[in-house]
Protein backbone atom coordinates (compact mmCIF):
# COMPACT_ATOMS: atom_id res chain seq x y z
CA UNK A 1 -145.89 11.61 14.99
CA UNK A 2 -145.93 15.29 15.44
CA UNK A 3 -143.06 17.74 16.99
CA UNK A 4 -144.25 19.24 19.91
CA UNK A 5 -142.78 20.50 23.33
CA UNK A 6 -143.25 17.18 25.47
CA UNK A 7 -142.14 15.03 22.41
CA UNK A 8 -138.93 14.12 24.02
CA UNK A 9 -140.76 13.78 27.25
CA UNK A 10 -143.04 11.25 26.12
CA UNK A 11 -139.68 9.50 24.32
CA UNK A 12 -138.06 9.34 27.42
CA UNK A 13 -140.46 7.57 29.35
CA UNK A 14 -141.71 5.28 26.45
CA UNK A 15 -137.86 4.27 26.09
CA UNK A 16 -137.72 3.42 30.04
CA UNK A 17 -140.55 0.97 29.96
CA UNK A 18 -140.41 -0.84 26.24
CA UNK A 19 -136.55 -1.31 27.49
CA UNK A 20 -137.50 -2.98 30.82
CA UNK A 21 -140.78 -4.34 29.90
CA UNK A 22 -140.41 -4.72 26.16
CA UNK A 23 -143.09 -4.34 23.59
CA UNK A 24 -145.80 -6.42 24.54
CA UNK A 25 -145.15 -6.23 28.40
CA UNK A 26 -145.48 -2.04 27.69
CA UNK A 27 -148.69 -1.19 28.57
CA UNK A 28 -149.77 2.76 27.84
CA UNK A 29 -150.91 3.18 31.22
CA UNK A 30 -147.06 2.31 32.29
CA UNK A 31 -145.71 4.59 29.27
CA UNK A 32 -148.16 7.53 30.52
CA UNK A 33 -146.92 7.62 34.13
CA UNK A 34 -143.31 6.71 33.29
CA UNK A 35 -143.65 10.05 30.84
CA UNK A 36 -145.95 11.99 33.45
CA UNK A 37 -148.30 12.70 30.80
CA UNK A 38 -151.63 11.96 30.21
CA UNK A 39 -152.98 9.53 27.81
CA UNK A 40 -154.40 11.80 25.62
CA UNK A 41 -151.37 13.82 25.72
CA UNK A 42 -149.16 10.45 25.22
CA UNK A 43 -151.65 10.24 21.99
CA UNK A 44 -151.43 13.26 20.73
CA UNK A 45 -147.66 12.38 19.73
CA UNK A 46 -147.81 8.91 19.06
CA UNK A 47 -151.07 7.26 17.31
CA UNK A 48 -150.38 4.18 18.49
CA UNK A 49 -147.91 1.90 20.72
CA UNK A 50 -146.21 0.83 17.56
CA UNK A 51 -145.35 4.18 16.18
CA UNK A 52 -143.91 4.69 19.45
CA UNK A 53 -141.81 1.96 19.65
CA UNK A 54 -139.94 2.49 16.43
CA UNK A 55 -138.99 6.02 17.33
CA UNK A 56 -137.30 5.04 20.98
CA UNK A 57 -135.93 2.29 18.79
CA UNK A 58 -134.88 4.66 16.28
CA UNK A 59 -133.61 7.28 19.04
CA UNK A 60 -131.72 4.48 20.57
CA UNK A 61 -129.92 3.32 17.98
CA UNK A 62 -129.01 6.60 16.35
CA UNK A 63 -126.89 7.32 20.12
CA UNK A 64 -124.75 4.27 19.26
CA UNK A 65 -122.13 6.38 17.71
CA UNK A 66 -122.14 8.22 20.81
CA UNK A 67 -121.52 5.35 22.73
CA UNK A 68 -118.05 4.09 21.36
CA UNK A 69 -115.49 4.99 19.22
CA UNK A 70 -111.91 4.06 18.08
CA UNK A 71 -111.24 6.52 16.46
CA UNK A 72 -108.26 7.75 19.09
CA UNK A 73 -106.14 4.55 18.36
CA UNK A 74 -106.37 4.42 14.98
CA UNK A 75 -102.34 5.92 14.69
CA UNK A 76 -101.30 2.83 17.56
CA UNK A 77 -99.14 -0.26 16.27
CA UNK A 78 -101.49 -3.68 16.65
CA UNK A 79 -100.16 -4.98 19.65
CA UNK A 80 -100.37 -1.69 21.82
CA UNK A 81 -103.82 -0.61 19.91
CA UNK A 82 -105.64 -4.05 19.68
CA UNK A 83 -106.36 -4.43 23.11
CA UNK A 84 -107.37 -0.59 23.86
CA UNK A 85 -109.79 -1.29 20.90
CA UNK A 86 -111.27 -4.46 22.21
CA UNK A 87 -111.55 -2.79 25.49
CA UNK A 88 -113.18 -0.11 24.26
CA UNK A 89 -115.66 -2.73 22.63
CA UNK A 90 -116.68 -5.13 25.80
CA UNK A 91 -117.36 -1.81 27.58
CA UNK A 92 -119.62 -0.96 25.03
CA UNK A 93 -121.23 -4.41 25.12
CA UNK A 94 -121.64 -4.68 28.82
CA UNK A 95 -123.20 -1.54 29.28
CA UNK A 96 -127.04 -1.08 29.81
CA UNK A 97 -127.78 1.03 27.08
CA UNK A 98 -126.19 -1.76 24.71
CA UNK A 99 -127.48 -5.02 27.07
CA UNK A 100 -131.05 -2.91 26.61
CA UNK A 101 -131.44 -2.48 22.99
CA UNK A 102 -129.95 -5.88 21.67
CA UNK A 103 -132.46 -7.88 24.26
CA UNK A 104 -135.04 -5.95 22.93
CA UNK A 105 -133.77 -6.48 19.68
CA UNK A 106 -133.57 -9.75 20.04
CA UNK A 107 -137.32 -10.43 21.11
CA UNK A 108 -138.82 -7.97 18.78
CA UNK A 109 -137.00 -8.43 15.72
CA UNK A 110 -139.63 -10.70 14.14
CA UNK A 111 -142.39 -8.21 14.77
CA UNK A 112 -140.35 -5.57 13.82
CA UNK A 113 -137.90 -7.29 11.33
CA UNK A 114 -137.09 -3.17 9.59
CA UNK A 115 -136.19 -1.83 12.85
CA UNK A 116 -134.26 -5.01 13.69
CA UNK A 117 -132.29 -4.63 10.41
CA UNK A 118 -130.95 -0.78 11.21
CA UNK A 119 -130.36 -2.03 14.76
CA UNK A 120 -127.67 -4.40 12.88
CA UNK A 121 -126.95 -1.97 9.95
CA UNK A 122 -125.51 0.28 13.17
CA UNK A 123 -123.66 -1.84 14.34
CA UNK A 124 -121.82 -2.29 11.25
CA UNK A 125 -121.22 1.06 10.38
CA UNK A 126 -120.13 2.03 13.77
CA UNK A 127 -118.23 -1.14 15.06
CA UNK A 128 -117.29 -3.51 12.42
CA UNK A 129 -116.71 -1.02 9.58
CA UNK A 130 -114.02 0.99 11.71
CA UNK A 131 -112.10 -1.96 13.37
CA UNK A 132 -111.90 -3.60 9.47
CA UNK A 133 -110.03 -0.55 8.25
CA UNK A 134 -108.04 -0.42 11.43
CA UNK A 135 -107.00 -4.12 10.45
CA UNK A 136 -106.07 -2.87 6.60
CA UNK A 137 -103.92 -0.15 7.92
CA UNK A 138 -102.19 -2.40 10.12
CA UNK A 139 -101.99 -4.40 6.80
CA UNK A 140 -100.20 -1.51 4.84
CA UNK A 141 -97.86 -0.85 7.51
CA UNK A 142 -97.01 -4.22 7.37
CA UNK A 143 -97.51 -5.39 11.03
CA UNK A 144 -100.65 -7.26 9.95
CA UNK A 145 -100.51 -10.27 7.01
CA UNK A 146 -102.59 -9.76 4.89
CA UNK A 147 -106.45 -11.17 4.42
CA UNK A 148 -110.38 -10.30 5.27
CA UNK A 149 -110.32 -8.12 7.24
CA UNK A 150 -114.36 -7.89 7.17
CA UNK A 151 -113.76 -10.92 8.38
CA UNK A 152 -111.71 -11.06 11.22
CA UNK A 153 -113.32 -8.27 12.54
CA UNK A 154 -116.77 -9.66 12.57
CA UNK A 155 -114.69 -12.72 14.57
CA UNK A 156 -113.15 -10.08 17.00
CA UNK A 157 -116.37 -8.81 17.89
CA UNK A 158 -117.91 -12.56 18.36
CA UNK A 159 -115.38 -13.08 20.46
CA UNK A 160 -115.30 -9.93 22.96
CA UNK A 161 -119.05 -8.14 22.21
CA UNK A 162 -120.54 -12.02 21.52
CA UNK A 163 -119.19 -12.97 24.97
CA UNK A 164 -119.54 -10.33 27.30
CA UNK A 165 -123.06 -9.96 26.31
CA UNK A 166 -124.20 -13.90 26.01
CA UNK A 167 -122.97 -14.05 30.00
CA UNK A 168 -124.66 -10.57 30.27
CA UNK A 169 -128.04 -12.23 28.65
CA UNK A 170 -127.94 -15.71 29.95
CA UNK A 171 -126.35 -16.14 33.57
CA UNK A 172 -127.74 -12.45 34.57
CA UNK A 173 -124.96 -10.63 35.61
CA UNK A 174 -122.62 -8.38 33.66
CA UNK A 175 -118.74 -9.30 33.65
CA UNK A 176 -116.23 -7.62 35.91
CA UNK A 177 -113.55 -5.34 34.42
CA UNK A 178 -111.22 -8.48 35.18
CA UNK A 179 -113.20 -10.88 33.40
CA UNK A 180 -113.09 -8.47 30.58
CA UNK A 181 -109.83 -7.77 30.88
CA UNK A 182 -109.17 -12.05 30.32
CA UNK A 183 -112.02 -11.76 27.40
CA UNK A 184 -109.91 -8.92 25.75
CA UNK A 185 -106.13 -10.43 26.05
CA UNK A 186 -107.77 -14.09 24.53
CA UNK A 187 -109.12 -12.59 21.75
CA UNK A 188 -106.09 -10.26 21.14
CA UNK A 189 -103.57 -13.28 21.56
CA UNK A 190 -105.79 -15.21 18.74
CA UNK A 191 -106.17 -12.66 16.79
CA UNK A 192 -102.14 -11.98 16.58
CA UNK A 193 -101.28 -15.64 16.59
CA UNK A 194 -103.34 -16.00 13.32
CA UNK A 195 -102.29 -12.55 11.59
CA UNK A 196 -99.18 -10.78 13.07
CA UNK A 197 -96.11 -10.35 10.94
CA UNK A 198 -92.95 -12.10 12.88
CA UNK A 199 -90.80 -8.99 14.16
CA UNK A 200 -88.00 -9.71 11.62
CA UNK A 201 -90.69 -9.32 8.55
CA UNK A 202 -92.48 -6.49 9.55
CA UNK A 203 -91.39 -3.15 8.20
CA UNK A 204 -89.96 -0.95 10.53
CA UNK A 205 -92.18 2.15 11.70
């Protein structure tokens, strides 16, 4: 792959189709006129359909961080916080960009089984890492008992990502912000149920 002044041109279309046609429905014909380029333009950039997969792959997933953040609650007690993060979460999930890259994640991963582990490598660095050490500061100001918190946070994101994108996936049709909203406040009550400090423990704040 070279730079060159249509480079992102070519990206952008090549992203449109492999999303909505994924690899092997992508044909370069498709890629060319989604791009408005010509073939031998498209090929100047990309020296075959592979190359050009991994770099909208790679593109794609390097805009997760973009994409969601929790950064703004990290200073929130659990109970006000949690759910603002978790919302912040099945918003992410539900949206097309997100919906997009994990289906074709999901059917390409054993042809591209590299690609398929930095797909899942971000998502841990931008999602699970930052709710588990949201968790452990809830645990040192004593709201949260303490435990793995790699672990519950893999089993909040099961719970509100895994959800909100399995109905997304399988019945066809994204959830409403009310069916979110009842995703979010399950999860949350579990989550507190299992870990929260009774009021007359917790230190004061």
């Amino acid at each position: 792959m070279k730079p060159g002044r249509k480079l992102e041109q070519v990206r952008d279309g090549a992203a449109v189709v492999f999303l909505r046609d994924g690899y092997s429905g992508a044909s370069v014909d498709d890629i060319s006129r989604e791009a408005q380029v010509s073939k031998a333009t498209l090929y100047s950039y990309f020296p075959d359909k592979s190359v050009m997969f991994r770099e909208v792959v790679r593109a794609a997933i390097s805009d997760i961080p973009n994409q969601v953040s929790f950064d703004q609650y990290r200073n929130g007690n659990v109970d006000k916080a949690l759910p603002k993060v978790l919302t912040a979460l099945a918003q992410w999930a539900s949206s097309k960009p997100s919906l997009s890259l994990l289906r074709l994640m999901t059917a390409e991963a054993l042809r591209f089984p590299q690609d398929a582990a930095e797909y899942e490598r971000a998502v841990h660095i931008c999602i699970t890492n930052p709710l588990a050490e949201m968790i452990d500061g809830w645990i040192k100001f004593g709201q949260i008992k303490a435990h793995d918190v790699g672990f519950s946070a893999r089993q909040l994101i099961a719970m509100v990502a895994g959800q909100v994108q399995q109905d997304a996936l399988f019945a066809g049709s994204v959830p409403t912000k009310a069916q979110r909203e009842e995703i979010v406040l399950g999860a949350t009550r579990l989550f507190l149920s299992a870990y929260a400090v009774p009021l007359k423990e917790a230190a004061p704040t």
